[in-house]
Protein backbone atom coordinates (compact mmCIF):
# COMPACT_ATOMS: atom_id res chain seq x y z
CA UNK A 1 -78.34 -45.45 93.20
CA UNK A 2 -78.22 -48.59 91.64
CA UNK A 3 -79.92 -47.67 88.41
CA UNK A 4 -77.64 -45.85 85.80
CA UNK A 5 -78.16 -43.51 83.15
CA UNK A 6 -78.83 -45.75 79.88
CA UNK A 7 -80.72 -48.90 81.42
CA UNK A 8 -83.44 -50.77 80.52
CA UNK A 9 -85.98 -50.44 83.32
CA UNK A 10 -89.79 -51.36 84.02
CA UNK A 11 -92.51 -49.25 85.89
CA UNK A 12 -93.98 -51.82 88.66
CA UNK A 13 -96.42 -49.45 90.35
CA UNK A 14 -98.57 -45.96 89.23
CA UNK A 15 -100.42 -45.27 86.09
CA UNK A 16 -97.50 -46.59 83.88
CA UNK A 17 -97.07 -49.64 85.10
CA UNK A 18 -96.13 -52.74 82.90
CA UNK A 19 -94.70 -49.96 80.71
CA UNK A 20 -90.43 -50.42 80.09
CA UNK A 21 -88.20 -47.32 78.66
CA UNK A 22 -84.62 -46.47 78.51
CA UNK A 23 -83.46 -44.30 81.93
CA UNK A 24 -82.59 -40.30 79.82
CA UNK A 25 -81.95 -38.42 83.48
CA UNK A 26 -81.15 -39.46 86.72
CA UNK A 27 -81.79 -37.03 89.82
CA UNK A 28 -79.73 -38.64 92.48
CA UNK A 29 -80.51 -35.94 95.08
CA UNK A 30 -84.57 -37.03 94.66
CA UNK A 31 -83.60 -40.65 93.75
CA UNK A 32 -85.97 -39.93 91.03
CA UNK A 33 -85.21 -40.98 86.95
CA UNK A 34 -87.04 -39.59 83.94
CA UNK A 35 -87.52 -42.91 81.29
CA UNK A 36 -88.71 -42.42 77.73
CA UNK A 37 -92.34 -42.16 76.68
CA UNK A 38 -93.13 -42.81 80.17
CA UNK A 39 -95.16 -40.19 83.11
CA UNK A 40 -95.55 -37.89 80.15
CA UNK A 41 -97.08 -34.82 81.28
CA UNK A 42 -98.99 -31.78 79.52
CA UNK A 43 -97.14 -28.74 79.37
CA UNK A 44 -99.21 -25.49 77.37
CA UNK A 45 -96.85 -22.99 75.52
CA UNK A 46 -98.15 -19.64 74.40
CA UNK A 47 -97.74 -18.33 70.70
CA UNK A 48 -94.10 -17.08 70.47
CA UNK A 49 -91.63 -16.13 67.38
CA UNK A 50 -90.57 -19.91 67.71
CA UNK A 51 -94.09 -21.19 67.84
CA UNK A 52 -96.26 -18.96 66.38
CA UNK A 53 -99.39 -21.09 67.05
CA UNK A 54 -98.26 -22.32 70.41
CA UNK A 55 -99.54 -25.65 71.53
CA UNK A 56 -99.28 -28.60 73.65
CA UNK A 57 -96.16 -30.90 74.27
CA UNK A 58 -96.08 -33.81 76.31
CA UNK A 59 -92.94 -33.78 78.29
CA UNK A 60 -91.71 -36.67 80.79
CA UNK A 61 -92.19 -36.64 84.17
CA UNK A 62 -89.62 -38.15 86.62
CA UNK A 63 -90.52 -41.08 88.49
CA UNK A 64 -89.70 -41.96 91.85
CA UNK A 65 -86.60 -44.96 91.92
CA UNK A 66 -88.39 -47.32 93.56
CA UNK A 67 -91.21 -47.77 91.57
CA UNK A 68 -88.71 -48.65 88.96
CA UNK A 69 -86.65 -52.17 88.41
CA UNK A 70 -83.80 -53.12 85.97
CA UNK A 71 -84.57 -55.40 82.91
CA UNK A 72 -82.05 -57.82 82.56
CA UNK A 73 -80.42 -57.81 79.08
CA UNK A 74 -79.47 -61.43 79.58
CA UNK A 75 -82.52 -63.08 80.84
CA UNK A 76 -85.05 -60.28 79.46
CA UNK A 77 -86.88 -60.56 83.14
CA UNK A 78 -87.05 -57.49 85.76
CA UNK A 79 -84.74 -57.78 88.44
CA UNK A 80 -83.40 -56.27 91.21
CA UNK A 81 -79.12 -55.36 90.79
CA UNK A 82 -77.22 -57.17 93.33
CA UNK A 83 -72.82 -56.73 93.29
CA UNK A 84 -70.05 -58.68 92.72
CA UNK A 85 -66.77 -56.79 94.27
CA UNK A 86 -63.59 -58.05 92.32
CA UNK A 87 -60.01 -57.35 92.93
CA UNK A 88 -59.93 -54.63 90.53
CA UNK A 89 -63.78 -53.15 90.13
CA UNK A 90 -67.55 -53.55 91.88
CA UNK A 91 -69.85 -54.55 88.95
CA UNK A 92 -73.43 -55.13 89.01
CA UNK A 93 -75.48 -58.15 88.39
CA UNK A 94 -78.78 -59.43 87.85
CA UNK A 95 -80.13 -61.52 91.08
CA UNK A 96 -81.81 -63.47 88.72
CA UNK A 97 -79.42 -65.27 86.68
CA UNK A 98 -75.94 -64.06 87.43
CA UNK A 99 -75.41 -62.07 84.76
CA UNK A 100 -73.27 -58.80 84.14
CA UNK A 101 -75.66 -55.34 84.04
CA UNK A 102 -72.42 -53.22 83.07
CA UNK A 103 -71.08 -52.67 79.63
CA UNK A 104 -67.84 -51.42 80.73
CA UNK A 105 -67.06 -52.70 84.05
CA UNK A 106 -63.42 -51.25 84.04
CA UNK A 107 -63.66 -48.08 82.54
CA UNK A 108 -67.33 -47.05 84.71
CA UNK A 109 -65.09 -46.76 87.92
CA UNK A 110 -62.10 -45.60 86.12
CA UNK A 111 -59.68 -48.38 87.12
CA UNK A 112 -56.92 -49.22 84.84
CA UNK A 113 -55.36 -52.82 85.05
CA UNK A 114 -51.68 -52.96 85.32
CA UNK A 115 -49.36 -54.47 82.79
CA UNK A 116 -47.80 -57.72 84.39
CA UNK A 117 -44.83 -59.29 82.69
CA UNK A 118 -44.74 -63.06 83.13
């Protein structure tokens, strides 16, 4: 999937949408994510030792991937991830203006650069 655990990202379509949260979860064999504060859904729990009075808690939902796309931290606009192979990694960039989506580009894919004496 091209959205990672960590991202900025912006519901385009459903009953959230305009709405932006941070991806928690990602469920890559749904291609679904679970954002924060976002699809938050009802869930009733019956008086227990731990909750003596029980209640209601509002837990998130996930959302289907492609009703989701990446905020650029660069440009600040929604975007969709286009990628840039290198000679020593594949990072991800925003279509929009170029820019880098990955914090560590060399340590997400686990390639080490090599030492070269000059």
């Amino acid at each position: 999937m091209k959205i990672k655990k960590g991202d900025n990202c912006m519901v385009i379509s459903g009953k959230d949408r305009g709405k932006s949260g941070v991806v928690e979860r990602v469920v890559t064999k749904n291609s679904k994510l679970v954002l924060t504060g976002i699809n938050l859904h009802k869930h009733h729990l019956k008086p227990s030792r731990k909750n003596p009075h029980g209640g209601i808690m509002n837990i998130p939902a996930p959302l289907q991937s492609s009703n989701v796309m990446v905020v650029c931290p660069h440009c600040s606009r929604f975007t969709r991830v286009a990628y840039k192979i290198t000679e020593n990694n594949k990072e991800r960039i925003c279509r929009k203006c170029q820019a880098n989506l990955d914090v560590n580009t060399s340590t997400s894919l686990g390639i080490k650069e090599k030492n070269v004496k000059s």
